[in-house]
Protein backbone atom coordinates (compact mmCIF):
# COMPACT_ATOMS: atom_id res chain seq x y z
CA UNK A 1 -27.45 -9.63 -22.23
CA UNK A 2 -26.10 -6.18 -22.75
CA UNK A 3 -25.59 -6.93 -26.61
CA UNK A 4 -29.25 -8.01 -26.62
CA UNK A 5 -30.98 -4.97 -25.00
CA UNK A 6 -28.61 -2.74 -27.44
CA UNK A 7 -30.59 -4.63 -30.34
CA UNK A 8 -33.58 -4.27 -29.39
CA UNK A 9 -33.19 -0.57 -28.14
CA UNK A 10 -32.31 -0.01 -31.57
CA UNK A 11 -35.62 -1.64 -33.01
CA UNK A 12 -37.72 0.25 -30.23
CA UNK A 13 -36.01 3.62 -31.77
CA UNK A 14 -36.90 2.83 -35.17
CA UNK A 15 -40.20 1.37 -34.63
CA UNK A 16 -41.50 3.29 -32.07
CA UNK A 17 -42.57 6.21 -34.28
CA UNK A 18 -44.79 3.45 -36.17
CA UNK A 19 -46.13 1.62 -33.07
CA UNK A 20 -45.84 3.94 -30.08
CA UNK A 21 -46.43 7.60 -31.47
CA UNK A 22 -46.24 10.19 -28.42
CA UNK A 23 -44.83 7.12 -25.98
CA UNK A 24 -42.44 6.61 -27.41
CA UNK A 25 -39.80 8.50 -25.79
CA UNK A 26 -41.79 7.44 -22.65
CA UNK A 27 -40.29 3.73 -23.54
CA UNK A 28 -37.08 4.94 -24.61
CA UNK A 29 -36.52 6.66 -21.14
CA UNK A 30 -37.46 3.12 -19.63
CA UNK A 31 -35.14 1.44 -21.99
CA UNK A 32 -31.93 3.90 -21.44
CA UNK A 33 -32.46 3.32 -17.23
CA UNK A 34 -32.27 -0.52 -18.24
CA UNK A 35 -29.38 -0.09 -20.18
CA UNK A 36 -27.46 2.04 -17.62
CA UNK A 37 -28.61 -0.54 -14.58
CA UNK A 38 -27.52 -3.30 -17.02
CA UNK A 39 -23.89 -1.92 -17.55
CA UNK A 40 -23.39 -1.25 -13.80
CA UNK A 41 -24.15 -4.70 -12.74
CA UNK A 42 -22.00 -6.02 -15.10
CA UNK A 43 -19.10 -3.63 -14.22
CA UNK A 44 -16.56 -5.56 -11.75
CA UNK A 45 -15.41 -4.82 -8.98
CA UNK A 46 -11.70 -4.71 -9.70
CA UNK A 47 -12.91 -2.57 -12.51
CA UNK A 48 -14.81 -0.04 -10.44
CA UNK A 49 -11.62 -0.31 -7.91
CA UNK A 50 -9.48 0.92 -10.46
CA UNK A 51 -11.67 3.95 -11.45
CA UNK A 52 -11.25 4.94 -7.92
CA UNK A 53 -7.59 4.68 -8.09
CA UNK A 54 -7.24 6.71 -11.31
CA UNK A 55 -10.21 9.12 -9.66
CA UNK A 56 -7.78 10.06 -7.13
CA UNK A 57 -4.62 10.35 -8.65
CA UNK A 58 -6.77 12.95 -11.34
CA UNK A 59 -6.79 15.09 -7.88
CA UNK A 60 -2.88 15.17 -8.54
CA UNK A 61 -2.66 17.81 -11.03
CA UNK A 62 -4.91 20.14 -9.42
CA UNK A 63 -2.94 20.10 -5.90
CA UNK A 64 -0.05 20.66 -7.73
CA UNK A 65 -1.47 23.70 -9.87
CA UNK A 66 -2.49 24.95 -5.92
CA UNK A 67 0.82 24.31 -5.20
CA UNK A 68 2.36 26.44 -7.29
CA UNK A 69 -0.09 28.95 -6.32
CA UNK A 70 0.36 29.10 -2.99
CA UNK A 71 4.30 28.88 -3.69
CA UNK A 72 3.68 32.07 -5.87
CA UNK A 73 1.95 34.14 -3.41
CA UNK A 74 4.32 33.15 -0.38
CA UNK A 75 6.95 34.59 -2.54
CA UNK A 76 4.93 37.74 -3.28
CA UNK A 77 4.47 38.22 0.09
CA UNK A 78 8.39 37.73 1.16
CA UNK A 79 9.12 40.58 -1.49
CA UNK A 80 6.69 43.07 -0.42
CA UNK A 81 7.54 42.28 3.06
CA UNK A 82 11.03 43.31 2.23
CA UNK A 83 10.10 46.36 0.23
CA UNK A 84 8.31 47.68 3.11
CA UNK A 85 11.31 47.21 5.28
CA UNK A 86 13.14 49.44 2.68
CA UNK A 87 10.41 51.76 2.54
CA UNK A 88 10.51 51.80 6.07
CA UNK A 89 13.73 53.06 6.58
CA UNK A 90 14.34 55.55 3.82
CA UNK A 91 10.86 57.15 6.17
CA UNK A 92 12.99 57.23 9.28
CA UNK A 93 15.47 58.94 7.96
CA UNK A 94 13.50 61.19 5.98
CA UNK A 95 11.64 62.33 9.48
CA UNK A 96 15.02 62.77 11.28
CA UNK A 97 16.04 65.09 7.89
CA UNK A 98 12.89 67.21 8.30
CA UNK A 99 13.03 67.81 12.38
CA UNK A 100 16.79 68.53 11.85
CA UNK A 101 15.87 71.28 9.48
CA UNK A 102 12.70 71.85 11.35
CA UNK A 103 14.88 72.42 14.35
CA UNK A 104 17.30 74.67 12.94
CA UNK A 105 14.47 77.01 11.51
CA UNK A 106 13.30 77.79 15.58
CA UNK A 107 16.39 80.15 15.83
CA UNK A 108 16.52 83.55 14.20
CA UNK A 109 19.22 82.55 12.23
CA UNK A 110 18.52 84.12 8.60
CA UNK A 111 21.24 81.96 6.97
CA UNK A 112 22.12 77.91 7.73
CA UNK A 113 24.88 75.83 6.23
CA UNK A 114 25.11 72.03 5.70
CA UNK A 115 28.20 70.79 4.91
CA UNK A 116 30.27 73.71 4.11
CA UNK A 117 27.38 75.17 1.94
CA UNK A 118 25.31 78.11 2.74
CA UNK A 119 21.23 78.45 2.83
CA UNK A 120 19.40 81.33 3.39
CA UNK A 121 16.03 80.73 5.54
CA UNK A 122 13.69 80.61 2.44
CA UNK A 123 15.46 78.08 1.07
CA UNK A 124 15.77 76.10 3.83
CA UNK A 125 11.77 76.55 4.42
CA UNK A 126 11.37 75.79 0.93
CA UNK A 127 13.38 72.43 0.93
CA UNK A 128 11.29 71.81 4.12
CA UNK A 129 7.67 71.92 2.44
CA UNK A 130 9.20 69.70 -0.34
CA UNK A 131 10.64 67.18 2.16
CA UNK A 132 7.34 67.39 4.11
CA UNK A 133 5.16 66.40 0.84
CA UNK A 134 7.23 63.76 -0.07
CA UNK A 135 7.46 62.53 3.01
CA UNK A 136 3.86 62.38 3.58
CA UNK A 137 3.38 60.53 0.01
CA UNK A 138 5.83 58.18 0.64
CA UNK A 139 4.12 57.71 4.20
CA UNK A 140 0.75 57.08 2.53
CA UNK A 141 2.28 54.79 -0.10
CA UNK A 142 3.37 53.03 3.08
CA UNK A 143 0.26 52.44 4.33
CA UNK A 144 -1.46 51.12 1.17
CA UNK A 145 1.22 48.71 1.06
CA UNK A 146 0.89 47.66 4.44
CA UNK A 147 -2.90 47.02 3.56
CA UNK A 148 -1.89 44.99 0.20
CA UNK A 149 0.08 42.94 2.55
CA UNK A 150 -2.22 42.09 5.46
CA UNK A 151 -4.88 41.40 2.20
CA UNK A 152 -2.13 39.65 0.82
CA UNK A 153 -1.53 37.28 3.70
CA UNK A 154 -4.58 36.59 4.30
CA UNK A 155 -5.06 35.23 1.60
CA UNK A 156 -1.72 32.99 1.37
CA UNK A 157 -3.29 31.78 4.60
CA UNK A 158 -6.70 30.64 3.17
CA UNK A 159 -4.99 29.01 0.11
CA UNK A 160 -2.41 27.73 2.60
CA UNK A 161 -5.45 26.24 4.72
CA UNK A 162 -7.43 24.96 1.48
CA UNK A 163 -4.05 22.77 0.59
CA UNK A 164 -3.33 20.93 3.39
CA UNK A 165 -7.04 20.25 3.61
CA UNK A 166 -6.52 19.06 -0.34
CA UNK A 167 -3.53 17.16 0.77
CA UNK A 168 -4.99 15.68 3.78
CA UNK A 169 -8.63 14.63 2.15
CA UNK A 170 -6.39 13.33 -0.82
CA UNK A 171 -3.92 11.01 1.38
CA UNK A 172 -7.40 9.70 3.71
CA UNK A 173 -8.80 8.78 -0.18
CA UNK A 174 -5.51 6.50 -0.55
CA UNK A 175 -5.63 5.44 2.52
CA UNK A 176 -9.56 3.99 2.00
CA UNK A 177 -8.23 2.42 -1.79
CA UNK A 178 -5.71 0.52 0.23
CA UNK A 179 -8.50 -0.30 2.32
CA UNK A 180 -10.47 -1.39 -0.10
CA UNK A 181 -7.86 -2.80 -2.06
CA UNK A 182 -6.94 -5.42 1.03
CA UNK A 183 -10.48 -6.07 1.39
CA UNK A 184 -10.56 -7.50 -2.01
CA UNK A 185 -7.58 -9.56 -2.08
CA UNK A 186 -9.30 -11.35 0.97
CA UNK A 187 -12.32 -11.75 -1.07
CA UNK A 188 -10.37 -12.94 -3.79
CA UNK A 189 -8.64 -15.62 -1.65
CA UNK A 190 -11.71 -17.12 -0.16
CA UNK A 191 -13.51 -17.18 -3.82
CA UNK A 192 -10.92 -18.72 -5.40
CA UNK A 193 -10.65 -21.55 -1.85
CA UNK A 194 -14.33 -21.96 -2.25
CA UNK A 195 -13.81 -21.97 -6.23
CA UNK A 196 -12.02 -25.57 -5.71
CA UNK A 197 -12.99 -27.36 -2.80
CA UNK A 198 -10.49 -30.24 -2.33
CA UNK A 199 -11.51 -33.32 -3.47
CA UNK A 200 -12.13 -36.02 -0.66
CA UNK A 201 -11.74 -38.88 -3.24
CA UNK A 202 -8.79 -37.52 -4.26
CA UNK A 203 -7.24 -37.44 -0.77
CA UNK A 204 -8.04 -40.67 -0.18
CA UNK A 205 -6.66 -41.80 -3.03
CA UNK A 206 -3.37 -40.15 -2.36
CA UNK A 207 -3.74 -41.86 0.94
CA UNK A 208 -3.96 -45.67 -0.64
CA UNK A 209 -1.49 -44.55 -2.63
CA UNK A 210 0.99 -44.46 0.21
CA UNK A 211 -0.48 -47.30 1.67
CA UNK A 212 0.56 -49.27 -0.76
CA UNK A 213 3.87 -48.00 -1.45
CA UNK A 214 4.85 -49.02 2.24
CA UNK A 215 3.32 -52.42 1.37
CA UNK A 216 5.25 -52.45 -1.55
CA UNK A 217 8.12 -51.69 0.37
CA UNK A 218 7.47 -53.94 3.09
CA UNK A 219 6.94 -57.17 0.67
CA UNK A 220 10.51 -56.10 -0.27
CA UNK A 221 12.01 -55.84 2.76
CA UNK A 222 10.86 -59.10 3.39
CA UNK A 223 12.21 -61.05 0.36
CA UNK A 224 15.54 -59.57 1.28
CA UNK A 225 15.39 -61.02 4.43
CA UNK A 226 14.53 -64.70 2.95
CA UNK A 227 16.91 -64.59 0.40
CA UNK A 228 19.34 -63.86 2.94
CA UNK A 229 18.68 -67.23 4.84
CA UNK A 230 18.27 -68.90 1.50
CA UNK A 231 21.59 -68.22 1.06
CA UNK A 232 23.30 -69.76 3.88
CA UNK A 233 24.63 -66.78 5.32
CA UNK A 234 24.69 -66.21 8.81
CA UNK A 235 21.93 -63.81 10.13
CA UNK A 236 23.79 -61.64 12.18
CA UNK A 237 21.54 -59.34 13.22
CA UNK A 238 19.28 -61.64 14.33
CA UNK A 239 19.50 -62.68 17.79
CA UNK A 240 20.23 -66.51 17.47
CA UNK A 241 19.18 -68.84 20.05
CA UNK A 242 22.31 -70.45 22.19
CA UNK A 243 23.65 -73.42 20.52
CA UNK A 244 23.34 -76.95 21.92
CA UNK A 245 26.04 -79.34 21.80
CA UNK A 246 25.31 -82.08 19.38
CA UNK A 247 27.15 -85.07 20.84
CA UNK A 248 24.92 -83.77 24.63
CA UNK A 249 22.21 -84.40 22.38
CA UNK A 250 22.83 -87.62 20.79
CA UNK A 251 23.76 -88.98 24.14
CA UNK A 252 21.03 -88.28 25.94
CA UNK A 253 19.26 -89.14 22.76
CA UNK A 254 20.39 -92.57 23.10
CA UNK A 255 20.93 -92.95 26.73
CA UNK A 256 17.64 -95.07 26.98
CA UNK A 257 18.96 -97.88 24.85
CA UNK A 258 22.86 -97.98 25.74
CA UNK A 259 20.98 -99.06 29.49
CA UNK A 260 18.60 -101.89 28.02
CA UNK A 261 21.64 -103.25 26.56
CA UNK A 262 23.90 -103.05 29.55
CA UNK A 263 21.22 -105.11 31.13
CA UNK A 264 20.61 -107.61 28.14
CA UNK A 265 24.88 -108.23 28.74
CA UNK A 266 24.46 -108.91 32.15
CA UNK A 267 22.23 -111.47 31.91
CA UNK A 268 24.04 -113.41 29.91
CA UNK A 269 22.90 -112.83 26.21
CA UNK A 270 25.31 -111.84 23.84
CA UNK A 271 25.55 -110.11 20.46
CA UNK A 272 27.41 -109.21 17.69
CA UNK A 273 29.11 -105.77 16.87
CA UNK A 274 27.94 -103.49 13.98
């Protein structure tokens, strides 16, 4: 089908200048949505399944690449974090530099020594201003870090929120594939039951067949048995009937005649022996 409307799209394009004039790309619009609908209904299912599955392991690399982003900035943050701390305390004792010397310049001392060397006041005042300065740059350098870190963490903590949204909408998308994927294995199984039907002819057939086999078997059974008796052998297993006593028989057999010729004796007719 597809083969056939690529054929005749192609005829359309060429004759459709000679035919069609300004239509024409009015009919080749109509003829590329048939196309398109065309090649989606014959797409499968499986197949379509499977473009989901590579869809969202494509989502793999770009996690990762946020990953690594997020890994990047956390790690940015640690070190300014710890450079502040530094900062921090090089401030702390800067201040308790500047109100010792700021202390010592309340007296009317004209000369001040620190560690065995000797200042006059000027030069103490002097060292002052400079320690003042620098302290207030290094306070202000402070406080722009302080700002590049709150910026900073705030936005480790959006990129931080975006991932484990990533991560989360990523593992409910493989989560609804193996959804989907169970739901067509159950599909699968009932086509391919309702594919091939069993045969009732052929189950009855099978049937006969064992009919006859335990006929077959029986019909033995039963020739075994009469070539047993044929035999002369005993049948033991059968339960035989009590035997009679054969002379019991033959006398009572006879026992009619031995009395009419008791009687023929006694009246006086005789006879010979066998």
């Amino acid at each position: 089908m597809l083969k056939k409307i690529i054929i005749g799209g192609s005829s359309l394009l060429l004759a459709g200048g000679l035919f069609f004039g300004s239509e024409t790309f009015s009919y080749l619009r109509t003829f590329g949505t048939q196309v398109r609908q065309t090649v989606k209904n014959e797409i499968s299912v499986e197949f379509e399944l499977q473009r989901i599955r590579d869809e969202v392991d494509s989502l793999m690399p770009e996690i990762r690449r946020h990953m690594i982003t997020v890994a990047e900035q956390s790690v940015d943050v640690k070190d300014l974090e710890r450079t502040l701390g530094e900062r921090e305390k090089g401030l702390r004792e800067q201040r308790a530099s500047i109100l010792t010397l700021r202390n010592d310049l309340e007296s009317d001392r004209s000369h001040f020594t620190y560690r065995a060397v000797s200042y006059s006041r000027a030069e103490v005042e002097a060292d002052l201003t400079q320690r003042f300065e620098a302290l207030q740059a290094a306070e202000a350098t402070v406080k722009r870090d302080h700002q590049i870190l709150a910026a900073q963490r705030e936005i480790l903590s959006a990129n931080q929120r975006r991932l484990d949204a990533m991560q989360s909408r990523r593992q409910d998308l493989a989560v609804h594939v193996a959804q989907l994927e169970a739901r067509l294995k159950q599909v699968q199984a009932a086509e391919a039951l309702n594919a091939s039907p069993l045969d009732d002819s052929r189950l009855a057939s099978v049937e006969k067949l064992i009919h006859d086999m335990n006929r077959a078997l029986d019909i033995r059974e039963a020739m075994l048995e009469s070539e047993g008796r044929l035999s002369g052998r005993i049948p033991v297993e059968e339960s035989a009937e009590p035997a009679t006593d054969i002379l019991s028989r033959i006398d009572s057999h006879f026992s009619g005649d031995q009395q009419s010729v008791e009687t023929v004796s006694s009246s006086g007719g005789g006879g010979s022996g066998i």
